[in-house]
C-alpha atoms as a PDB file:
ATOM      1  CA  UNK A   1      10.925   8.442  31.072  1.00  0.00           C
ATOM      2  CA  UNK A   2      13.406   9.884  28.502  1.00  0.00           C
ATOM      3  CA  UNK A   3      11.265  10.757  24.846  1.00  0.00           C
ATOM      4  CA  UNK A   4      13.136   8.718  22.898  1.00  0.00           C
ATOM      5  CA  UNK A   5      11.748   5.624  25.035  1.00  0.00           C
ATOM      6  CA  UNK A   6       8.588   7.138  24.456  1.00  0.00           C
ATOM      7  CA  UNK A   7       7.988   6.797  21.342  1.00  0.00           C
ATOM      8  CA  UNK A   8       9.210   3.166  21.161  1.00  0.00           C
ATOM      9  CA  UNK A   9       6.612   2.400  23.690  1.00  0.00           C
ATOM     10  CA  UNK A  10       4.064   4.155  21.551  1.00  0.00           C
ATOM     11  CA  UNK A  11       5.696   1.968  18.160  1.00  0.00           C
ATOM     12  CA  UNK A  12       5.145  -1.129  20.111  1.00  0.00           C
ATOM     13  CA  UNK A  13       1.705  -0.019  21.695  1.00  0.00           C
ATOM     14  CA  UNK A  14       0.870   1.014  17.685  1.00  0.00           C
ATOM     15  CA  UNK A  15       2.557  -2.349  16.647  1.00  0.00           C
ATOM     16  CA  UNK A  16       0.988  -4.907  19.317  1.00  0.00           C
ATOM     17  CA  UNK A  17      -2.589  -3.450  18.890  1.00  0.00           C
ATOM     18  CA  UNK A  18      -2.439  -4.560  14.513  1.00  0.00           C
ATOM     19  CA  UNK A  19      -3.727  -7.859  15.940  1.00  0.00           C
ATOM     20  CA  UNK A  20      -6.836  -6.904  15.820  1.00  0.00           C
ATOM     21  CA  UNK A  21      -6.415  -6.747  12.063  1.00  0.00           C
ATOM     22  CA  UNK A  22      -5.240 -10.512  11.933  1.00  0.00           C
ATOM     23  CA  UNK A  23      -8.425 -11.099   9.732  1.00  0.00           C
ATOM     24  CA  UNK A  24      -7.910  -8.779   7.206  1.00  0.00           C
ATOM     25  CA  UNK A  25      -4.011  -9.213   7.018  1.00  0.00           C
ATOM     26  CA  UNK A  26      -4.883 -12.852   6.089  1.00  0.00           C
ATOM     27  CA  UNK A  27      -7.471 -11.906   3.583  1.00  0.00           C
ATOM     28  CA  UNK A  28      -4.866  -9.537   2.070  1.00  0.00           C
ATOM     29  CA  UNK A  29      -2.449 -12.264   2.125  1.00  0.00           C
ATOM     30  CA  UNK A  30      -5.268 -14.468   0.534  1.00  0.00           C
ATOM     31  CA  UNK A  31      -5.944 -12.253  -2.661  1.00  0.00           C
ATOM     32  CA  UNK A  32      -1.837 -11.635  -3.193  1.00  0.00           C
ATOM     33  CA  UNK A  33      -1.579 -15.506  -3.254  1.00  0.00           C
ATOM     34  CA  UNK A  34      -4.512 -15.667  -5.258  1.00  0.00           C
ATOM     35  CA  UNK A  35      -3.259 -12.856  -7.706  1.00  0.00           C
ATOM     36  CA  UNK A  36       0.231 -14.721  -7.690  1.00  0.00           C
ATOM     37  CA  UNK A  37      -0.836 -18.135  -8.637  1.00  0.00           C
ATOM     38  CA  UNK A  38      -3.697 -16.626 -11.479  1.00  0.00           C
ATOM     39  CA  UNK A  39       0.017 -14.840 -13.103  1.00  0.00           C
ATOM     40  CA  UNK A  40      -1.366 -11.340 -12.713  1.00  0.00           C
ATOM     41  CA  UNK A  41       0.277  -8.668 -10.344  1.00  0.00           C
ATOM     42  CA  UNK A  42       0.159  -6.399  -7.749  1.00  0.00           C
ATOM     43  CA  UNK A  43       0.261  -2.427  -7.892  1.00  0.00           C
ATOM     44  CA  UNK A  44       1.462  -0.635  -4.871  1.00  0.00           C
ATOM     45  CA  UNK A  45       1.590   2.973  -4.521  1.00  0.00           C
ATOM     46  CA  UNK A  46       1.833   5.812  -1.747  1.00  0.00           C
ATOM     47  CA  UNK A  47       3.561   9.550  -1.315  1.00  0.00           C
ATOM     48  CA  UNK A  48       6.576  10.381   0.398  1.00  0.00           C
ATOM     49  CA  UNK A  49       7.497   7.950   2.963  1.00  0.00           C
ATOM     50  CA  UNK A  50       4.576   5.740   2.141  1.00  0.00           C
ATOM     51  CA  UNK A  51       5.964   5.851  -1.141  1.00  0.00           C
ATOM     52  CA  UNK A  52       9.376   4.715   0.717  1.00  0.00           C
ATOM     53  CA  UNK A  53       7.651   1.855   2.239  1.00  0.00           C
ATOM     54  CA  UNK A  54       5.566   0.807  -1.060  1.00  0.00           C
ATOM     55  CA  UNK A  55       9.057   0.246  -2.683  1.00  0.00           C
ATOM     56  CA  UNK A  56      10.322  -1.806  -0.424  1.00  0.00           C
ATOM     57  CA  UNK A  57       7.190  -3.951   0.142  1.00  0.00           C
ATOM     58  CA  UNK A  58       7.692  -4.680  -3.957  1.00  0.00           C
ATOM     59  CA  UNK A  59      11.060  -5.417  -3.219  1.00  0.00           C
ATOM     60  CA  UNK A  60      10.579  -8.135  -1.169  1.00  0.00           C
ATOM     61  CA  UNK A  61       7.930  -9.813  -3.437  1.00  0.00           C
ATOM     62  CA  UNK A  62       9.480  -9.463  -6.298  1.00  0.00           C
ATOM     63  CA  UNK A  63      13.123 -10.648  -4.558  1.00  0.00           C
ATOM     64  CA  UNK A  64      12.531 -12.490  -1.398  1.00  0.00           C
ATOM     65  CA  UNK A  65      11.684 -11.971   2.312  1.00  0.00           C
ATOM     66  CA  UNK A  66      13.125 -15.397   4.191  1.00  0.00           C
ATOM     67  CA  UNK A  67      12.797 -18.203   1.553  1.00  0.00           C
ATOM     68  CA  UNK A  68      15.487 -17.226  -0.664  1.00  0.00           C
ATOM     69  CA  UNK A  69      14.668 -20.400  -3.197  1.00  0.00           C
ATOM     70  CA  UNK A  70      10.847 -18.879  -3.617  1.00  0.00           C
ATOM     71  CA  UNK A  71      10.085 -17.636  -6.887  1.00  0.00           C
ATOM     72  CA  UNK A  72       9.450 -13.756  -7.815  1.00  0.00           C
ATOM     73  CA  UNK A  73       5.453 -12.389  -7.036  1.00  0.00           C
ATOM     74  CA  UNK A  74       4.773  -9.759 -10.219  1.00  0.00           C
ATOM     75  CA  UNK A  75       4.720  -6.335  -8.090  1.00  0.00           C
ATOM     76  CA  UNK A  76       4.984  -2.616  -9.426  1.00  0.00           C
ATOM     77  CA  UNK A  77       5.515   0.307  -7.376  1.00  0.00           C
ATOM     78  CA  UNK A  78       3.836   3.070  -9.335  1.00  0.00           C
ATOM     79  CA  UNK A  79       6.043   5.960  -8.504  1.00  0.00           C
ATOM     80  CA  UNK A  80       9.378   4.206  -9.698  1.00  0.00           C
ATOM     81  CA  UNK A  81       9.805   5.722 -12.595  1.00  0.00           C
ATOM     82  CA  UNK A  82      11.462   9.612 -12.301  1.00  0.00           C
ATOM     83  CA  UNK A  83      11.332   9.758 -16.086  1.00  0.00           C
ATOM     84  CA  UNK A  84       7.868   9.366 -16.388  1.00  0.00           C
ATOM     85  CA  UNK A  85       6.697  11.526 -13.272  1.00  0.00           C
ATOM     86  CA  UNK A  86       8.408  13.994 -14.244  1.00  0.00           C
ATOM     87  CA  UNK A  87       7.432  13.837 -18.017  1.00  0.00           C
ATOM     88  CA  UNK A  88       3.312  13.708 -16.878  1.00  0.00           C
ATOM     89  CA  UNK A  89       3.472  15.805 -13.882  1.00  0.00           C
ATOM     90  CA  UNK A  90       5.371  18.568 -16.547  1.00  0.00           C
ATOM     91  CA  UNK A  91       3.050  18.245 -19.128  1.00  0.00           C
ATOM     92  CA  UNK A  92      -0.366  16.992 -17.285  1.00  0.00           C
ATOM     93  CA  UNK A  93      -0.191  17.071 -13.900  1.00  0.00           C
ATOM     94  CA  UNK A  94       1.215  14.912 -11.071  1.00  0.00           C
ATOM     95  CA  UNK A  95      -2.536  14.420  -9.448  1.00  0.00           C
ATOM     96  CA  UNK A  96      -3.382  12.503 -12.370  1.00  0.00           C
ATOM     97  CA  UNK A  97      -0.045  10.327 -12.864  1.00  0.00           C
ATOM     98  CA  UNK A  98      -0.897   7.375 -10.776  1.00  0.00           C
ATOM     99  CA  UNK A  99      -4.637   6.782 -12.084  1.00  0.00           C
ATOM    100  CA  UNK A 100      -2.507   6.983 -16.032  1.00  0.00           C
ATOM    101  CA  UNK A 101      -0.174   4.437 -14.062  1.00  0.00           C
ATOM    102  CA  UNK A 102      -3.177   2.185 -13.363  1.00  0.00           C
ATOM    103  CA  UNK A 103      -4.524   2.614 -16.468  1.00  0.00           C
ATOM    104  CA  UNK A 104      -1.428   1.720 -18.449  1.00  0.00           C
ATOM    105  CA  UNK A 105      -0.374  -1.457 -16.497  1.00  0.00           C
ATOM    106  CA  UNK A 106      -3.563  -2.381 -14.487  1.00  0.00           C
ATOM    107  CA  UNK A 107      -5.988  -5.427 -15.667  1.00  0.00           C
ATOM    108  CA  UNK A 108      -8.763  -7.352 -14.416  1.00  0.00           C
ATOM    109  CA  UNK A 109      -7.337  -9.506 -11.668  1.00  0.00           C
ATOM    110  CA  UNK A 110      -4.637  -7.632 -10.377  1.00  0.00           C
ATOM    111  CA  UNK A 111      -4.665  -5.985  -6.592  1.00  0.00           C
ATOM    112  CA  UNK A 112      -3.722  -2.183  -6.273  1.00  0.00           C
ATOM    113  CA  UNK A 113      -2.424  -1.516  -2.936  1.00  0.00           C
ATOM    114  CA  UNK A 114      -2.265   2.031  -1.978  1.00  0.00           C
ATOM    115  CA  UNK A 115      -0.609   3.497   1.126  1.00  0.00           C
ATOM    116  CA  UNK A 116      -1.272   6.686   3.231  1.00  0.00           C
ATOM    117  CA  UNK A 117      -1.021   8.193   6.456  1.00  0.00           C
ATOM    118  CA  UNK A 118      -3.979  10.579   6.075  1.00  0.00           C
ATOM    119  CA  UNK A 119      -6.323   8.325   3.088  1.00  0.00           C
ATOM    120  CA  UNK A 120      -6.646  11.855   1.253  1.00  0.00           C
ATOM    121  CA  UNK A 121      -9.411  14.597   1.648  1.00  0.00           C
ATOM    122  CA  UNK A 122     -11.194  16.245  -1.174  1.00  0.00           C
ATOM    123  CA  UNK A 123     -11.601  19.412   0.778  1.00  0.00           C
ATOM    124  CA  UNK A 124      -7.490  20.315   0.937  1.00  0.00           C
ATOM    125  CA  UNK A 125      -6.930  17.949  -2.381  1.00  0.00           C
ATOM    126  CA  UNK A 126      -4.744  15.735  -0.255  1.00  0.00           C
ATOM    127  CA  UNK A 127      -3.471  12.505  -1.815  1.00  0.00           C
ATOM    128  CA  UNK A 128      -5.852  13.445  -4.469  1.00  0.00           C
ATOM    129  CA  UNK A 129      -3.367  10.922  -6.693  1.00  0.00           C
ATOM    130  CA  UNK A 130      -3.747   8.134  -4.773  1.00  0.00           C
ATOM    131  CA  UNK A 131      -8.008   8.785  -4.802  1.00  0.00           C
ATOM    132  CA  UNK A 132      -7.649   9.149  -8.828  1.00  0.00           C
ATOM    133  CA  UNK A 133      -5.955   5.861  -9.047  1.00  0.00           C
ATOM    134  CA  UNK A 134      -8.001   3.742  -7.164  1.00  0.00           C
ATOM    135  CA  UNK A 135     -11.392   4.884  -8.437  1.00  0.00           C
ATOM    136  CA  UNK A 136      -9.063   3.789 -12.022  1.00  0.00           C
ATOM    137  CA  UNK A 137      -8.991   0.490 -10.603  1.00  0.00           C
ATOM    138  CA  UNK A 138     -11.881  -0.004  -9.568  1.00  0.00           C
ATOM    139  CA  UNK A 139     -13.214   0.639 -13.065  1.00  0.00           C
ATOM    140  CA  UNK A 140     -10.500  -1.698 -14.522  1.00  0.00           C
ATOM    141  CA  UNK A 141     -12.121  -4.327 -11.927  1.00  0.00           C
ATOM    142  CA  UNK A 142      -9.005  -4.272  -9.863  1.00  0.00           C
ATOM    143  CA  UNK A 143      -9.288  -5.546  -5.692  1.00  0.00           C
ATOM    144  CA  UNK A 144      -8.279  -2.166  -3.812  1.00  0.00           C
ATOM    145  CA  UNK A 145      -6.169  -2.328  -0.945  1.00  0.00           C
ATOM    146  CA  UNK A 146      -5.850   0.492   0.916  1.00  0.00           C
ATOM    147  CA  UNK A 147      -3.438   0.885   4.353  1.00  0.00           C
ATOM    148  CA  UNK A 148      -4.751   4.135   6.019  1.00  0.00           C
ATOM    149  CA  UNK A 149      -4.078   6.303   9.590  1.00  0.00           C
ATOM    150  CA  UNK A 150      -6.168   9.347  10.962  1.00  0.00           C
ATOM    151  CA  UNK A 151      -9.790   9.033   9.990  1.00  0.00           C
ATOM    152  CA  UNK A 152      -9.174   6.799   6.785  1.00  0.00           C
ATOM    153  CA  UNK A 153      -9.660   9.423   4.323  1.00  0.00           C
ATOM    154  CA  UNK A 154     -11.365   9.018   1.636  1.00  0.00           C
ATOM    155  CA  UNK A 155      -9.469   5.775   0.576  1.00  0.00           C
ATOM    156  CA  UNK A 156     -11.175   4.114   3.534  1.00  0.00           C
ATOM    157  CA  UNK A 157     -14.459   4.785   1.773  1.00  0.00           C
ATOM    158  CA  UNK A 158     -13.520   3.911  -1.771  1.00  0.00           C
ATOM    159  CA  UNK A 159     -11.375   0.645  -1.335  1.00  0.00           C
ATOM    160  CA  UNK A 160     -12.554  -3.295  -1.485  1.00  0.00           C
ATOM    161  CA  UNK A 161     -10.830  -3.611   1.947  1.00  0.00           C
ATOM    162  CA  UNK A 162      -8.657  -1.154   4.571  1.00  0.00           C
ATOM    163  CA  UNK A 163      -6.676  -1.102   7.701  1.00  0.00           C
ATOM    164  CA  UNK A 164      -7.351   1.658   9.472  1.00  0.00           C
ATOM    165  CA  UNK A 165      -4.166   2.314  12.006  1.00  0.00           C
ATOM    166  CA  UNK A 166      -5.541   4.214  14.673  1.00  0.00           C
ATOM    167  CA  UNK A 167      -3.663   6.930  15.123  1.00  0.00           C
ATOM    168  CA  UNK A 168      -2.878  10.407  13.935  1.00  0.00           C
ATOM    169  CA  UNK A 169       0.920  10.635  14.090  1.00  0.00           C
ATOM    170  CA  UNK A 170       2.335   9.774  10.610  1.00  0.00           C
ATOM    171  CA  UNK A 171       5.414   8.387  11.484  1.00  0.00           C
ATOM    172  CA  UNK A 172       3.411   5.595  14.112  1.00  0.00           C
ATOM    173  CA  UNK A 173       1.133   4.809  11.004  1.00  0.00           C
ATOM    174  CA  UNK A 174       3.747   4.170   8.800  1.00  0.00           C
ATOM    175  CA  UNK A 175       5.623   2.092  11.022  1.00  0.00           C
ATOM    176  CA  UNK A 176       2.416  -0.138  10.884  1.00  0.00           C
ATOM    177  CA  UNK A 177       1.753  -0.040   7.618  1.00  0.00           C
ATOM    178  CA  UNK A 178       5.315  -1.118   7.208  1.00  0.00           C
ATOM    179  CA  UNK A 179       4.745  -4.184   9.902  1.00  0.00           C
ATOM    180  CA  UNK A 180       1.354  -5.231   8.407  1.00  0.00           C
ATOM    181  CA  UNK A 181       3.505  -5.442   5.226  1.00  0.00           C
ATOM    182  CA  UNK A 182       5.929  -7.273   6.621  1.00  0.00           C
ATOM    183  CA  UNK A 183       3.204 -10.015   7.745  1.00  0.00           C
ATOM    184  CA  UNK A 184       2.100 -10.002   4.844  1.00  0.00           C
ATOM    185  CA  UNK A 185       5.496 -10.998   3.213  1.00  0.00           C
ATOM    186  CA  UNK A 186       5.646 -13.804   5.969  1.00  0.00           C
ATOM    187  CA  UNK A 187       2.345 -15.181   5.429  1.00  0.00           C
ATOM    188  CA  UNK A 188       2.640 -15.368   1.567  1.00  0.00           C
ATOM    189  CA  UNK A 189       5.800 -17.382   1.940  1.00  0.00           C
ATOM    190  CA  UNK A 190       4.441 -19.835   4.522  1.00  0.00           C
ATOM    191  CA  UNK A 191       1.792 -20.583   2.241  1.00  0.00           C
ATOM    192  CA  UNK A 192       4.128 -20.608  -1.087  1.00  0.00           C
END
């Protein structure tokens, strides 16, 4: 068997086995429904190609995924902004910017949706960022959503609810996360 086929067996062995999740993708899509018809909005962040997949998550709720009539779901993705990373991370520091994020357009009510391969480690300071923003929400009385691979990371521990994609290769996890999304889009427009 060549490599490249491979790995698309392992994307659709990675992919097939999310049904098990079927429970918590509908509670997800519950809460963003929820969120949607109570007017308040969804925060989405992640790093690198999480970050990637964040932004076009928003894009889809805020535009459309199928139903082209359906009307725009308030979503933020919290690295967006190049002026304003650039301006904290300069002056602060960049593993503080997201939590300032949450703090400046988070409220009671909203979900905070955070996505990462590894869920962050306080022992190498990974995705320390994404760990400093959603203890922020949960002060603020936000619902944490957090879409995790490897062990879960700390996120796993700290967040209302988490998918934990089971296993350790980054680009397999993010091409769940990315599908679970993607259900998620579907299921918020069959029940728009």
């Amino acid at each position: 068997m060549s490599t490249k086929m491979d790995y698309f067996v392992q994307v659709s062995t990675a992919i097939s086995s999310l049904t098990k999740h079927n429970s918590k993708i509908d509670l997800i899509i519950e809460k963003i429904l929820e969120v949607y018809k109570n007017n308040s909005k969804i925060l989405v962040a992640g790093n690198g190609g999480s970050n990637a997949d964040g932004l076009h998550f928003v894009g889809e709720l805020v535009c459309t995924f199928i139903d082209r009539k359906r009307k725009p779901i308030s979503a933020i993705e919290l690295n967006s902004s190049q002026p304003e990373i650039t301006a904290w991370s300069n002056d602060f520091s960049y593993k503080t910017f997201l939590e300032r994020k949450i703090e400046a357009h988070g409220n009671d009510g909203d979900i905070a949706i955070f996505l990462s391969t590894s869920g962050g480690n306080y022992d190498d300071d990974s995705t320390i960022n994404l760990i400093k923003a959603c203890k922020k929400a949960k002060e603020k009385n936000i619902f944490t959503i957090s879409l995790v691979g490897k062990t879960g990371g700390v996120l796993k521990d700290i967040s209302d609810l988490f998918i934990l994609v089971d296993s350790d290769i980054t680009s397999l996890i993010q091409e769940c996360h990315m599908s679970i999304l993607h259900k998620v889009c579907y299921g918020i427009e069959k029940n728009l």
